[in-house]
PDB file of N, CA and C in Angstrom:
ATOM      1  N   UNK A   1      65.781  75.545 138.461  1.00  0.00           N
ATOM      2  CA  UNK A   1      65.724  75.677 137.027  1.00  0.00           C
ATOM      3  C   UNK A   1      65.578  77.144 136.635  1.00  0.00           C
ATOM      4  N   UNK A   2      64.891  78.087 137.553  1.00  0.00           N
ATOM      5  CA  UNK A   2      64.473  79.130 137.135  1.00  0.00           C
ATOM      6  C   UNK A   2      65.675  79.773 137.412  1.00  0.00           C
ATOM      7  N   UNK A   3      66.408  79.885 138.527  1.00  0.00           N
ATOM      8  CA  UNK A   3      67.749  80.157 139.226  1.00  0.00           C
ATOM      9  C   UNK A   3      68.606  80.609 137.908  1.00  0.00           C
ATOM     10  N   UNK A   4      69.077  79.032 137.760  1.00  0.00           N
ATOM     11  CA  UNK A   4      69.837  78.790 136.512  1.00  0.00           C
ATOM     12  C   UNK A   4      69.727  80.038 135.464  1.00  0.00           C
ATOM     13  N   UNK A   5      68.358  79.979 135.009  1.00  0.00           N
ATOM     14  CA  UNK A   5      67.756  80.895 133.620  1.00  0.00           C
ATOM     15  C   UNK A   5      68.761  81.922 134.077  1.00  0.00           C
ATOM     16  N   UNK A   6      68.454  82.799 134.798  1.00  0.00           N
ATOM     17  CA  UNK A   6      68.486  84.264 135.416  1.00  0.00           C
ATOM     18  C   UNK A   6      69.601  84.479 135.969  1.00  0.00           C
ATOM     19  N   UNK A   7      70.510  83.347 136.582  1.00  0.00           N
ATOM     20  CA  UNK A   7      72.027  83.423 136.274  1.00  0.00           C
ATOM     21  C   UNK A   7      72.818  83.486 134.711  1.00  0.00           C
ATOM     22  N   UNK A   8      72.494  82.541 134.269  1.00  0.00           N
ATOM     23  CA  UNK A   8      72.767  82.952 132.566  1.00  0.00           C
ATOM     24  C   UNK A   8      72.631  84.039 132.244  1.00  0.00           C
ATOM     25  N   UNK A   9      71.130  84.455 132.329  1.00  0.00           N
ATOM     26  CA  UNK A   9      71.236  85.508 131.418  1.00  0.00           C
ATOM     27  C   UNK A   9      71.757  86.898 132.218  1.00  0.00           C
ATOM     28  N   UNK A  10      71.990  86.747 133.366  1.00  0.00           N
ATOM     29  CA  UNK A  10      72.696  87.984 134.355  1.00  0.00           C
ATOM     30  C   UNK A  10      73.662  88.065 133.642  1.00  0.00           C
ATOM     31  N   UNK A  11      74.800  87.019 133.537  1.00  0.00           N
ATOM     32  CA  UNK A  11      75.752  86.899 133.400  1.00  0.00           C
ATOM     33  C   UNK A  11      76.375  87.310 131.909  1.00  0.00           C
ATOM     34  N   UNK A  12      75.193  86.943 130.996  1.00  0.00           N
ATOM     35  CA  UNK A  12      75.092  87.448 129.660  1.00  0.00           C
ATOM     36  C   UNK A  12      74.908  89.027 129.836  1.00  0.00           C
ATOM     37  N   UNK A  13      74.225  89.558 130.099  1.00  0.00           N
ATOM     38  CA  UNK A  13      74.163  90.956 129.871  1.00  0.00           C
ATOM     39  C   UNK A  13      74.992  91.625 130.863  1.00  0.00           C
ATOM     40  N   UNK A  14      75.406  91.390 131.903  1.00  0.00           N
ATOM     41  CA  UNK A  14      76.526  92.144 132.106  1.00  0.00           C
ATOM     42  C   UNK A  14      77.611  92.035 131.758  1.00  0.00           C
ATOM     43  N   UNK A  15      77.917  91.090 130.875  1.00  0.00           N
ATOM     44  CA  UNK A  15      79.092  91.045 129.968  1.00  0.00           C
ATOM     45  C   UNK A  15      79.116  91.403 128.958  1.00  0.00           C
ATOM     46  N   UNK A  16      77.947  91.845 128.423  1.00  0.00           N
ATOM     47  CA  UNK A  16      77.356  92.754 127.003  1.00  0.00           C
ATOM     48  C   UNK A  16      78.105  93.981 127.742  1.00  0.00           C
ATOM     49  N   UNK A  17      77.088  94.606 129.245  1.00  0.00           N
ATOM     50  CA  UNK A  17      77.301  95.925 129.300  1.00  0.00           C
ATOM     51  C   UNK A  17      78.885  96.552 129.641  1.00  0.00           C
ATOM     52  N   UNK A  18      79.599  95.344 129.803  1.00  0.00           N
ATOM     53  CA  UNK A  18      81.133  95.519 130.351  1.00  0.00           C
ATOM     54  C   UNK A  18      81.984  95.625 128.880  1.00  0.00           C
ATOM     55  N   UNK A  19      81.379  95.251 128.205  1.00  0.00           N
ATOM     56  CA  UNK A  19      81.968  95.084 126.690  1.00  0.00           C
ATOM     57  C   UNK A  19      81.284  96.365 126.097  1.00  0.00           C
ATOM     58  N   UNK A  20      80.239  96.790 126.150  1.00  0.00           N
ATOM     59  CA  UNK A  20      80.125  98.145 125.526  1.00  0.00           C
ATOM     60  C   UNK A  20      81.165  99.172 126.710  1.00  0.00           C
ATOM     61  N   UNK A  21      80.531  99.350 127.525  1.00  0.00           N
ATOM     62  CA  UNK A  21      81.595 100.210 128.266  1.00  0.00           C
ATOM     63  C   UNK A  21      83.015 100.396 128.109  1.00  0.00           C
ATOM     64  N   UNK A  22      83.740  99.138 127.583  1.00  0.00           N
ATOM     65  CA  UNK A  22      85.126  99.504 127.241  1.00  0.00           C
ATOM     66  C   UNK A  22      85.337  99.806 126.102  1.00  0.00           C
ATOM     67  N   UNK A  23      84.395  99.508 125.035  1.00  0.00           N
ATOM     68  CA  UNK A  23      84.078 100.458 123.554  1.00  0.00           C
ATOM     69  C   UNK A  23      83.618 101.347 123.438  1.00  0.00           C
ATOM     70  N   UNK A  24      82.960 102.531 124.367  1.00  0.00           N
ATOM     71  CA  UNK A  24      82.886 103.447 124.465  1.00  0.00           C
ATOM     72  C   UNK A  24      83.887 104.567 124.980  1.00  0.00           C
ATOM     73  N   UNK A  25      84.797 103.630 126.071  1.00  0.00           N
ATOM     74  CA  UNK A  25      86.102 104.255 126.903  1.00  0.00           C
ATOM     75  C   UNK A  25      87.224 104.257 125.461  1.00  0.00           C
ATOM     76  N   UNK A  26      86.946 103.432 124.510  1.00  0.00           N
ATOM     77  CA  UNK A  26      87.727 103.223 123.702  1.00  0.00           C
ATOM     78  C   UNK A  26      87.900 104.086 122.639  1.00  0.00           C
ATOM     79  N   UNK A  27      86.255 104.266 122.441  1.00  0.00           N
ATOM     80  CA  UNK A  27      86.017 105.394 121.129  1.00  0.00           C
ATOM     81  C   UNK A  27      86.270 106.950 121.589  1.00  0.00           C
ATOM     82  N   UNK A  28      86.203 107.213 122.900  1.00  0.00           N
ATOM     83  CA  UNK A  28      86.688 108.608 123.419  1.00  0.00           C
ATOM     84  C   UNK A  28      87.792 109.043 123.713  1.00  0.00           C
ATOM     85  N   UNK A  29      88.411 107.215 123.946  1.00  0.00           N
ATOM     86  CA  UNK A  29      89.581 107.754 124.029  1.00  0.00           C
ATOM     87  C   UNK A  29      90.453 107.974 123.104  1.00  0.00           C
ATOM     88  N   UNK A  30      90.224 107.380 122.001  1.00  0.00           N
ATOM     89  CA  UNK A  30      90.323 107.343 120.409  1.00  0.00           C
ATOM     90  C   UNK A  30      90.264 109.326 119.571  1.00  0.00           C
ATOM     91  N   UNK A  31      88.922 109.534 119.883  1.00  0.00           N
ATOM     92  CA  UNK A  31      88.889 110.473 119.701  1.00  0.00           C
ATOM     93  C   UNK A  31      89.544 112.167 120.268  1.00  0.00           C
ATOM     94  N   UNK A  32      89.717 111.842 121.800  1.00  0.00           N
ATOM     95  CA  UNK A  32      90.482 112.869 122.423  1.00  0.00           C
ATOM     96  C   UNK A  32      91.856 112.696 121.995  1.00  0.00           C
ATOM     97  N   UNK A  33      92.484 111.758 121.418  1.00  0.00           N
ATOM     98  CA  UNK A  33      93.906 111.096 121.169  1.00  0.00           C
ATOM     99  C   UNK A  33      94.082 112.274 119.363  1.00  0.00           C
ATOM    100  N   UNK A  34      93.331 111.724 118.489  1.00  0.00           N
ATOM    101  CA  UNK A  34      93.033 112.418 117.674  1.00  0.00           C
ATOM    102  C   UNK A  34      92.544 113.939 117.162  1.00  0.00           C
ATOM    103  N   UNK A  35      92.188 114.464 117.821  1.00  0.00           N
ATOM    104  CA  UNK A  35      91.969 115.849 117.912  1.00  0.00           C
ATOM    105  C   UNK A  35      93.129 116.589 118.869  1.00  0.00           C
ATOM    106  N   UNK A  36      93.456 116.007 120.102  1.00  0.00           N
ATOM    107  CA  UNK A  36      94.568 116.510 120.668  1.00  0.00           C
ATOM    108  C   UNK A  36      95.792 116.652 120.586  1.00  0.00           C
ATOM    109  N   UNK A  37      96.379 115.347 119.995  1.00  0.00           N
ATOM    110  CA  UNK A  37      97.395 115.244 120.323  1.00  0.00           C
ATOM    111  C   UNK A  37      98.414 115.604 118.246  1.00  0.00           C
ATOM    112  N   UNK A  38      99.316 115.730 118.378  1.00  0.00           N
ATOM    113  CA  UNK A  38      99.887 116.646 117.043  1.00  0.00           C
ATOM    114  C   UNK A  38     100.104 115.593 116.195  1.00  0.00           C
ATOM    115  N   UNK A  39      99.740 114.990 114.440  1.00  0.00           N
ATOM    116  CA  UNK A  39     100.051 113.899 114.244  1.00  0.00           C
ATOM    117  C   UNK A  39     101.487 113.942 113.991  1.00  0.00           C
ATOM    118  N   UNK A  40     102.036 112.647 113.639  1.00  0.00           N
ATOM    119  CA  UNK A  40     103.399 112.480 113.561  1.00  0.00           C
ATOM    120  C   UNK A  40     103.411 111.731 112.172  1.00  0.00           C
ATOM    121  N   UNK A  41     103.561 112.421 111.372  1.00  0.00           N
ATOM    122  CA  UNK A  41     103.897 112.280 109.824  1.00  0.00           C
ATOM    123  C   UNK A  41     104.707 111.272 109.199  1.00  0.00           C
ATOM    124  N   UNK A  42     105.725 110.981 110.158  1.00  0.00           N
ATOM    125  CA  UNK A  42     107.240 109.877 109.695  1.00  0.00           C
ATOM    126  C   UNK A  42     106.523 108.285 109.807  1.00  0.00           C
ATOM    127  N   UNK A  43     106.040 108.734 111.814  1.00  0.00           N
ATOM    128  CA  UNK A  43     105.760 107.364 112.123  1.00  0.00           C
ATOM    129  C   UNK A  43     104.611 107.308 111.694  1.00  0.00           C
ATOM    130  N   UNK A  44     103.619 107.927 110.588  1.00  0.00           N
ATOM    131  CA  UNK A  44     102.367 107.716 110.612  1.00  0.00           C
ATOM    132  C   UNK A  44     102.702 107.006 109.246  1.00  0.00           C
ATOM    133  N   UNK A  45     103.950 107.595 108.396  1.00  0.00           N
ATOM    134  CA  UNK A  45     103.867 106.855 106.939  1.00  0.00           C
ATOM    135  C   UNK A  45     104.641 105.834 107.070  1.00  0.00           C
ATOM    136  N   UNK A  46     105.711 105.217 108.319  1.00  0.00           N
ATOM    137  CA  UNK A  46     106.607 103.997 108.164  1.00  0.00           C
ATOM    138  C   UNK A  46     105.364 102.836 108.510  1.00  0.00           C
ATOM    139  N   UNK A  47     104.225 103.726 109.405  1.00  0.00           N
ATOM    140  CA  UNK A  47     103.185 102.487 109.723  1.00  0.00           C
ATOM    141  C   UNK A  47     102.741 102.028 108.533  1.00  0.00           C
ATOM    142  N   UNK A  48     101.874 102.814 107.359  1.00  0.00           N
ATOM    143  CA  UNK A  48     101.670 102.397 106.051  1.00  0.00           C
ATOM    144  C   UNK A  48     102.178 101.642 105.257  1.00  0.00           C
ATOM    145  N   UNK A  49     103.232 102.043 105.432  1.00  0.00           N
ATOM    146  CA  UNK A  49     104.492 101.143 104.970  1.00  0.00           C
ATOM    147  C   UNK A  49     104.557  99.827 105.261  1.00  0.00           C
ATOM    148  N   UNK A  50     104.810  99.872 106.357  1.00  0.00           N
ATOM    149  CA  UNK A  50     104.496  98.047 107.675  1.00  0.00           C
ATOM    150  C   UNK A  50     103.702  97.369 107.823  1.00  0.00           C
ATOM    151  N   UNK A  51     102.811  98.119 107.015  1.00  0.00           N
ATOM    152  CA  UNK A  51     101.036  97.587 107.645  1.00  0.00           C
ATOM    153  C   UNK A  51     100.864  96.996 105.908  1.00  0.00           C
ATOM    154  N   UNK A  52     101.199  97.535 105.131  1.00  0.00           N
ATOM    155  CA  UNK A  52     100.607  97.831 103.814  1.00  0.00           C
ATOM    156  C   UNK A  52     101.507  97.037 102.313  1.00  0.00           C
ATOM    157  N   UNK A  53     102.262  97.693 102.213  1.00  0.00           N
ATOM    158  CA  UNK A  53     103.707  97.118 101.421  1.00  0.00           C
ATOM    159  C   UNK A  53     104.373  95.887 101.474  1.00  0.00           C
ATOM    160  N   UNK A  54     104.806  95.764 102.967  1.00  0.00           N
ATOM    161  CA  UNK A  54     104.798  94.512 103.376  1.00  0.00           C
ATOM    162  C   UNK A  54     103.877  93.532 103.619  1.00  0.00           C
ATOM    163  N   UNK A  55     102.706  93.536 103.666  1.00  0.00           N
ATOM    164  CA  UNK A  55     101.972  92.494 103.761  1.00  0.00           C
ATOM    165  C   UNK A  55     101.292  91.703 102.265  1.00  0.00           C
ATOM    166  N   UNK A  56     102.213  92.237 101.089  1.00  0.00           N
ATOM    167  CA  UNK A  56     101.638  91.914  99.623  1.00  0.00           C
ATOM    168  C   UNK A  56     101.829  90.488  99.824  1.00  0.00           C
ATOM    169  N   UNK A  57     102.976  89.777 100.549  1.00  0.00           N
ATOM    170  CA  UNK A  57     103.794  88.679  99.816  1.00  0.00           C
ATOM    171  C   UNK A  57     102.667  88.188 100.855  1.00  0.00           C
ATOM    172  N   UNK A  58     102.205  87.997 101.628  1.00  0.00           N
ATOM    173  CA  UNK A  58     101.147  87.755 102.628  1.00  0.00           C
ATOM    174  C   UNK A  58      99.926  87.166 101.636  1.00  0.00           C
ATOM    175  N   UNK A  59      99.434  88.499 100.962  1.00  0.00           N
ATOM    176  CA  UNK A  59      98.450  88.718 100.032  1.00  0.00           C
ATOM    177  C   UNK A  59      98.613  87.504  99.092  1.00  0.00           C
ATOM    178  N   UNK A  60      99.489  86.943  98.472  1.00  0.00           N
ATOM    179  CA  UNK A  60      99.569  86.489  96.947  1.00  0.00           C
ATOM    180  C   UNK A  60      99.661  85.269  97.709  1.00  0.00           C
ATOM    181  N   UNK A  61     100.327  85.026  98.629  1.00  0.00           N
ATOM    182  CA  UNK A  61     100.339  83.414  98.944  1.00  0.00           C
ATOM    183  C   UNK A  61      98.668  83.060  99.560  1.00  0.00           C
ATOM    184  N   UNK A  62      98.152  83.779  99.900  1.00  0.00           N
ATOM    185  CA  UNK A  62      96.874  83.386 100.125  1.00  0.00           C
ATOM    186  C   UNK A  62      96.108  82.955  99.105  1.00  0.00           C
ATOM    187  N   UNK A  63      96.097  84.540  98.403  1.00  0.00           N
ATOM    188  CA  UNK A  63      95.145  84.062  97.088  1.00  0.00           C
ATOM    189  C   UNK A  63      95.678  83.127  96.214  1.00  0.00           C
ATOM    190  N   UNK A  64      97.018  82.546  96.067  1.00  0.00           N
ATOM    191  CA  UNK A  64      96.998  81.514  95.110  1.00  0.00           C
ATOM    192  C   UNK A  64      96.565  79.979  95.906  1.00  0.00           C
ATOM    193  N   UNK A  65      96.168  80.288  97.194  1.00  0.00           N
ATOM    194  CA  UNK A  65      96.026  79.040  98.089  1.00  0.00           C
ATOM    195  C   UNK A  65      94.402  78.836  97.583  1.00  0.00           C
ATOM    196  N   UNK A  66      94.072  79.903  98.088  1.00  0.00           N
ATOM    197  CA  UNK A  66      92.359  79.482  97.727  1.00  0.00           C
ATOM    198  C   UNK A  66      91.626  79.356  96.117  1.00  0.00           C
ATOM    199  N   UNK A  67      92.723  79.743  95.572  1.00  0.00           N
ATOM    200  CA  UNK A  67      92.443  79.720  93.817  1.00  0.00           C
ATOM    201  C   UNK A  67      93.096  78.341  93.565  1.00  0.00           C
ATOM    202  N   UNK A  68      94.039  77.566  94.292  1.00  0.00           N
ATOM    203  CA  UNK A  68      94.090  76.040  93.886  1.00  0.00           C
ATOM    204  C   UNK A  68      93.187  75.165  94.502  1.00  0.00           C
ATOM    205  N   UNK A  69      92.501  75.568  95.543  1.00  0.00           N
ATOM    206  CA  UNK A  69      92.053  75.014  96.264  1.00  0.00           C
ATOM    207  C   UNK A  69      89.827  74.912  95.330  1.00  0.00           C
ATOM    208  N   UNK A  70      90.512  76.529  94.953  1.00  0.00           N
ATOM    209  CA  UNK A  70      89.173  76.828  94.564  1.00  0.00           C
ATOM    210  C   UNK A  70      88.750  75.846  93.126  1.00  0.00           C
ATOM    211  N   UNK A  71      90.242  75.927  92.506  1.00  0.00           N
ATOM    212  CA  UNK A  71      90.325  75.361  91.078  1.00  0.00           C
ATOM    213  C   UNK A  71      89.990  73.852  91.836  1.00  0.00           C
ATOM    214  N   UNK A  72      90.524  73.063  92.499  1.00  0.00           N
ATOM    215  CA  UNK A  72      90.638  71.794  92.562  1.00  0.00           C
ATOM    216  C   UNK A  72      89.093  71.235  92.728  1.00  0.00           C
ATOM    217  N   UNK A  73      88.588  72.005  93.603  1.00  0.00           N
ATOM    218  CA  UNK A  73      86.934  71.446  93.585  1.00  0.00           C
ATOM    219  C   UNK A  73      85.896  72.085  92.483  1.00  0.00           C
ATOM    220  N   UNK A  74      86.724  72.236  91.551  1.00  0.00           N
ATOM    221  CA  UNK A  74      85.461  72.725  90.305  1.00  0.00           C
ATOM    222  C   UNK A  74      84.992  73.970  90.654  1.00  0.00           C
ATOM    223  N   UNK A  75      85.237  74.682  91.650  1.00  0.00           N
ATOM    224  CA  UNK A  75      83.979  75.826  92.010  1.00  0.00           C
ATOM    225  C   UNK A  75      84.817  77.168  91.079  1.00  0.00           C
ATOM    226  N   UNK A  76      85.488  76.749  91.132  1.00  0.00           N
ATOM    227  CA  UNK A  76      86.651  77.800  89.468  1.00  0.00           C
ATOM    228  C   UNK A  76      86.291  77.759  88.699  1.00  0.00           C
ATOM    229  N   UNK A  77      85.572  78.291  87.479  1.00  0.00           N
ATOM    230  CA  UNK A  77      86.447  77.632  86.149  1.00  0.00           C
ATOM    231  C   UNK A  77      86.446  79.113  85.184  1.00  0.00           C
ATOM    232  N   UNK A  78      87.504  79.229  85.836  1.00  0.00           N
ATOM    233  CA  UNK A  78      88.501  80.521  85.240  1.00  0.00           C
ATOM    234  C   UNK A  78      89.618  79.423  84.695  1.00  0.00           C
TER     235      UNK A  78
END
């Protein structure tokens, strides 16, 4: 029973510390990427573009989903 405990929780925290460790490899590597390397202006604004512009029609079909949904159970009353 005690076994058990102390396997769990091994198993729990070194999967905490394996999960910070690759968010730390992540944030440096993030950061050396950013300070080093030259930005790229075109592909930095077609991403905005892709990421941003296009995702309106995304946007409106949602919110009219949860505003009928919202209206239908009374929790609306707009």
């Amino acid at each position: 029973m005690i076994t058990r405990f102390f396997n769990a929780l091994g198993g729990a925290l070194l999967s905490f510390f394996q999960y910070l460790g690759e968010l730390v490899l992540l944030a440096a590597d993030t950061f050396r990427c950013v300070f080093t390397h030259k930005l790229r202006w075109k592909l930095f604004l077609d991403q905005i573009v892709e990421i941003g512009l296009l995702s309106q029609l995304v946007v409106v079909i949602t919110g009219g989903v949860y505003r009928r949904r919202l209206r239908g159970s009374n929790l609306l009353s707009i």
